[in-house]
N, C-alpha and C. Protein backbone atom coordinates (compact mmCIF):
# COMPACT_ATOMS: atom_id res chain seq x y z
N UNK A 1 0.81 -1.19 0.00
CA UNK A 1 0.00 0.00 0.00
C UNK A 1 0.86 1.26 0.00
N UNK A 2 1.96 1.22 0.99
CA UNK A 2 2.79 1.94 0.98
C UNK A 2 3.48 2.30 -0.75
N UNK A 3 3.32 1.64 -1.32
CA UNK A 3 4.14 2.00 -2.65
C UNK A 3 3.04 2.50 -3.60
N UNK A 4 1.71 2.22 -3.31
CA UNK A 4 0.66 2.87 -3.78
C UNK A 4 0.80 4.43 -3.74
N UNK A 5 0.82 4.59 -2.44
CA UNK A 5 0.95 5.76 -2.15
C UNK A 5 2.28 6.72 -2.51
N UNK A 6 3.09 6.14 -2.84
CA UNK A 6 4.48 6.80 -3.30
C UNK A 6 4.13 6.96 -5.22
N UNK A 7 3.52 6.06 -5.69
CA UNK A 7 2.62 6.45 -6.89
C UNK A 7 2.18 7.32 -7.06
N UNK A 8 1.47 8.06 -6.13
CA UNK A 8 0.33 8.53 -6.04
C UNK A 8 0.82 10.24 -5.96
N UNK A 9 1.82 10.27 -5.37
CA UNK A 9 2.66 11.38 -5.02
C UNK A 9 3.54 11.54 -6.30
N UNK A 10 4.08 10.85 -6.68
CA UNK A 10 4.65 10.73 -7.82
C UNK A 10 3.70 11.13 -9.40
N UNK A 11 2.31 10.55 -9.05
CA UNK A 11 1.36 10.87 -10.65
C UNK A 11 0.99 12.69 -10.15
N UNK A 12 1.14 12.80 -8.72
CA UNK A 12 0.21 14.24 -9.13
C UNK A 12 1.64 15.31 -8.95
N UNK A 13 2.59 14.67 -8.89
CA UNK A 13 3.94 15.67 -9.13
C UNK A 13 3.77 15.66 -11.01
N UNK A 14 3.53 14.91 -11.14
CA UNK A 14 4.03 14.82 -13.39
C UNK A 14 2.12 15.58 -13.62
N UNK A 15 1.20 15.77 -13.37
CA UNK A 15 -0.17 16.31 -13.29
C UNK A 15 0.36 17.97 -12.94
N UNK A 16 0.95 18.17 -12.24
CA UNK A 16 1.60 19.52 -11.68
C UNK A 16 2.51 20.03 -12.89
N UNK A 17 3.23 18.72 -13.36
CA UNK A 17 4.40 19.05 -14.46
C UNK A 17 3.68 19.88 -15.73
N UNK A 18 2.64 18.90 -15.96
CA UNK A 18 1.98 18.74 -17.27
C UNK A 18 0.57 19.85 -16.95
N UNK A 19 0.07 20.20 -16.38
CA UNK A 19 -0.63 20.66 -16.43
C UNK A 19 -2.05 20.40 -16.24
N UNK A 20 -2.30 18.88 -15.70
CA UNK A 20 -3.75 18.37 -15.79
C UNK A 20 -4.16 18.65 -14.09
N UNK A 21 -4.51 19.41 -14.04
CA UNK A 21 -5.23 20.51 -12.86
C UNK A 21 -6.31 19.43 -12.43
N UNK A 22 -7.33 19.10 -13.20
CA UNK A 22 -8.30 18.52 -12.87
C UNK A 22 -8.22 16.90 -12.36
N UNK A 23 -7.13 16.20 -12.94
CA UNK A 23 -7.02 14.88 -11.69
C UNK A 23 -6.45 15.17 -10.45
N UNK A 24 -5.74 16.16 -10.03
CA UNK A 24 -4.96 16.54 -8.83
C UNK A 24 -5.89 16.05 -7.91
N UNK A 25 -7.06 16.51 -7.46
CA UNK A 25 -8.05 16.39 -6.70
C UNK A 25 -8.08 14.33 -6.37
N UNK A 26 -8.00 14.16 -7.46
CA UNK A 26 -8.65 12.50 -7.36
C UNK A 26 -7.38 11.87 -6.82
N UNK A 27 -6.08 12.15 -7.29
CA UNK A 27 -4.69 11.65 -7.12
C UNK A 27 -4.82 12.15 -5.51
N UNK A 28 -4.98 13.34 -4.94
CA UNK A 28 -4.87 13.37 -3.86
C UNK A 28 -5.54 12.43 -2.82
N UNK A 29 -7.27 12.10 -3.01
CA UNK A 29 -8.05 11.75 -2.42
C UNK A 29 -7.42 10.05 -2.45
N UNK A 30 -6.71 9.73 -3.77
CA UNK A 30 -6.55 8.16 -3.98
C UNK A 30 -5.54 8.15 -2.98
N UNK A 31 -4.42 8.93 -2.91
CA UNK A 31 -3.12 9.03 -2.01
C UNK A 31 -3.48 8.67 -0.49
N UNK A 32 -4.82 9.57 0.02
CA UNK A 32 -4.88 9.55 0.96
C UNK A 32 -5.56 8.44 1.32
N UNK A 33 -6.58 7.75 1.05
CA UNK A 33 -7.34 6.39 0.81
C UNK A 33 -6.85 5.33 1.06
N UNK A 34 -5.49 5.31 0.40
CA UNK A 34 -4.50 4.21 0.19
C UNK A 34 -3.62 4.21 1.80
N UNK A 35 -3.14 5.44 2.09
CA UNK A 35 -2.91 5.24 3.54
C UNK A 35 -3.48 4.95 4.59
N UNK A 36 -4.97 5.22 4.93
CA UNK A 36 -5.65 4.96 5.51
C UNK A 36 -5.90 3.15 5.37
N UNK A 37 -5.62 2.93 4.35
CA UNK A 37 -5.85 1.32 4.18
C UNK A 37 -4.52 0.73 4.48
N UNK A 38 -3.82 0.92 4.66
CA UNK A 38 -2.27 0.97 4.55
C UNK A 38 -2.23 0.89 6.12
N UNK A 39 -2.84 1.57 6.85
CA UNK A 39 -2.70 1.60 8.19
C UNK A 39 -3.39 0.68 9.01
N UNK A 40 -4.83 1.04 8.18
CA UNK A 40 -5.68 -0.03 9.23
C UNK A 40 -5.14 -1.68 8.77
N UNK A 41 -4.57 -1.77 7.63
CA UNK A 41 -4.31 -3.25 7.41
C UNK A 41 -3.23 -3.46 8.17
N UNK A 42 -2.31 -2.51 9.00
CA UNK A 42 -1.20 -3.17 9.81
C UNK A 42 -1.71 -3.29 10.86
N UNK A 43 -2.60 -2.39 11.90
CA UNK A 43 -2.78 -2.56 12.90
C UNK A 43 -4.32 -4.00 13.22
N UNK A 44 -5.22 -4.08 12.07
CA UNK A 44 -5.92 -4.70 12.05
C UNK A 44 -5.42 -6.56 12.20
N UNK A 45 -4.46 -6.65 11.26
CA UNK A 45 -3.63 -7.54 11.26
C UNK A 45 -2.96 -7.93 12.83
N UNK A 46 -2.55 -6.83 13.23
CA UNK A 46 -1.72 -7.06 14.43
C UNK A 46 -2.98 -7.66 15.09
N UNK A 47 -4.03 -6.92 15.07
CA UNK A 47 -4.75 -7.03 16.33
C UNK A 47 -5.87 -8.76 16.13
N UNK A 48 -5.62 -8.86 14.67
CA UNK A 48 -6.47 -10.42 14.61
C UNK A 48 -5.14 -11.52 15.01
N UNK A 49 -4.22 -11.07 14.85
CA UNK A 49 -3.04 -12.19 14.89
C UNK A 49 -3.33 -12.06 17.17
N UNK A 50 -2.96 -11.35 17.53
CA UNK A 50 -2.88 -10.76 19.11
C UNK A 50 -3.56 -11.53 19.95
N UNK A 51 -4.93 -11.19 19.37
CA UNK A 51 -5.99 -11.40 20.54
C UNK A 51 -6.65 -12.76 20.75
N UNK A 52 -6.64 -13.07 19.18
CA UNK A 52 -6.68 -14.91 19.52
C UNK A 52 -5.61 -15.89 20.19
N UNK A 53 -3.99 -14.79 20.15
CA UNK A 53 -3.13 -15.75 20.70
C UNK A 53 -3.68 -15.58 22.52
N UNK A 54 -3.59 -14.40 22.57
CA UNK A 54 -3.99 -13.94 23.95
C UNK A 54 -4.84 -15.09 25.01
N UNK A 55 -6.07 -14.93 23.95
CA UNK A 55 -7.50 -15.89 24.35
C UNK A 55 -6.48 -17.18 24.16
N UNK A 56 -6.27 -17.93 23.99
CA UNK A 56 -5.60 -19.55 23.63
C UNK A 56 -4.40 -19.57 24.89
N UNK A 57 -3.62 -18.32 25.07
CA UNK A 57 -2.87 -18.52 26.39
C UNK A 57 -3.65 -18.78 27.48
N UNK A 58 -4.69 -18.08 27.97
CA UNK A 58 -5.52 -17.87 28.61
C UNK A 58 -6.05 -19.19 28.92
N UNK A 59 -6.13 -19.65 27.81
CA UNK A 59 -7.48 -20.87 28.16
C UNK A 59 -6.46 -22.21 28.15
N UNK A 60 -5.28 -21.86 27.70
CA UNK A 60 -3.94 -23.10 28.02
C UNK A 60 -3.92 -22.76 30.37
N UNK A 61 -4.17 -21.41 30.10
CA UNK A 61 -3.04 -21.09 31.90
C UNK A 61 -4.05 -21.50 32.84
N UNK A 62 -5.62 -21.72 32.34
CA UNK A 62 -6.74 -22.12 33.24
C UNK A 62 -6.69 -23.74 33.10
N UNK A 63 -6.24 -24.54 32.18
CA UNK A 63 -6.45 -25.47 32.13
C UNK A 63 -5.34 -26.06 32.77
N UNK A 64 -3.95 -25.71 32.70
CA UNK A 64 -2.95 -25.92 33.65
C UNK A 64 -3.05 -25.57 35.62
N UNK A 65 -3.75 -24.50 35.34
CA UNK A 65 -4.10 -24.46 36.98
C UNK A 65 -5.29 -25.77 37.63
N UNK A 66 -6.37 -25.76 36.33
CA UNK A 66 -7.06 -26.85 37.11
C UNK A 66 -6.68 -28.55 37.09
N UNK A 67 -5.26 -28.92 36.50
CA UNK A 67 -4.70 -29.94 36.55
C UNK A 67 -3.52 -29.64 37.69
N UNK A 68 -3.49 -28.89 38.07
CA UNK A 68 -2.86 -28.30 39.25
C UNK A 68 -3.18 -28.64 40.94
N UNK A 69 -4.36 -28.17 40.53
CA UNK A 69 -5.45 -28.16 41.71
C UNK A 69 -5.88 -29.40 41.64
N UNK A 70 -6.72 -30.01 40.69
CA UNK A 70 -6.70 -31.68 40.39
C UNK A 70 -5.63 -32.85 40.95
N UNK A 71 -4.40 -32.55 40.82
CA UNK A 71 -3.07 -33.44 41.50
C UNK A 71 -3.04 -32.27 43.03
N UNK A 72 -3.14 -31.76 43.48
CA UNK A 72 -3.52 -31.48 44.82
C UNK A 72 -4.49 -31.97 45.57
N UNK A 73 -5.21 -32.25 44.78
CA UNK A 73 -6.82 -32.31 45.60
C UNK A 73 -6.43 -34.02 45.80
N UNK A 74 -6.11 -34.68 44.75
CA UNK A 74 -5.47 -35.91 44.35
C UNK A 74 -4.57 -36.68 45.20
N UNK A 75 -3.60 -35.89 45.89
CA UNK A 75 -2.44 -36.15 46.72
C UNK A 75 -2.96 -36.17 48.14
N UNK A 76 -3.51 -34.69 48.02
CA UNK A 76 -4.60 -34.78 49.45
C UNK A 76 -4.95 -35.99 49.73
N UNK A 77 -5.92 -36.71 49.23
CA UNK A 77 -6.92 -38.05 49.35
C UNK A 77 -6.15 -39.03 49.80
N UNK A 78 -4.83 -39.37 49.33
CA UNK A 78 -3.70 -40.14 49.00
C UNK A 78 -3.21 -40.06 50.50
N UNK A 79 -2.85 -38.77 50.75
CA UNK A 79 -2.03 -38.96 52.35
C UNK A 79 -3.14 -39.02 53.48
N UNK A 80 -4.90 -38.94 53.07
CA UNK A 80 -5.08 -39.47 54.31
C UNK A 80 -5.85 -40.75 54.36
């Protein structure tokens, strides 16, 4: 996306050169469009990759505590 946008800067520099006044407007709006997508696809990304690992630690560190508590409760019985 990022190189979209370096396009984009680049078509309305040669539009400036040449004289076509009237795409400037659209080259700008596309420029800016493209970053905005550019951004939310990194942080969106981060945040679908994140939060499912998050949730899956989570539900690994509860299931380790109650095999925890399980061989306690277990040992208990055992010594009396």
């Amino acid at each position: 996306m990022f190189i979209f946008a370096i396009l984009g800067f680049v078509a309305i520099f040669w539009c400036a050169l040449t004289g076509l006044v009237k795409l400037i407007p659209w080259l700008v709006l596309l420029v800016i469009i493209t970053s905005v997508i550019s951004f939310f696809d990194k942080y969106w990304l981060l945040i679908l990759i994140s939060v499912p690992l998050f949730a899956l630690f989570y539900y690994l560190q509860e299931k380790e505590r109650e095999i925890r508590h399980n061989k306690k409760s277990l040992t208990n019985e055992i010594e009396k």
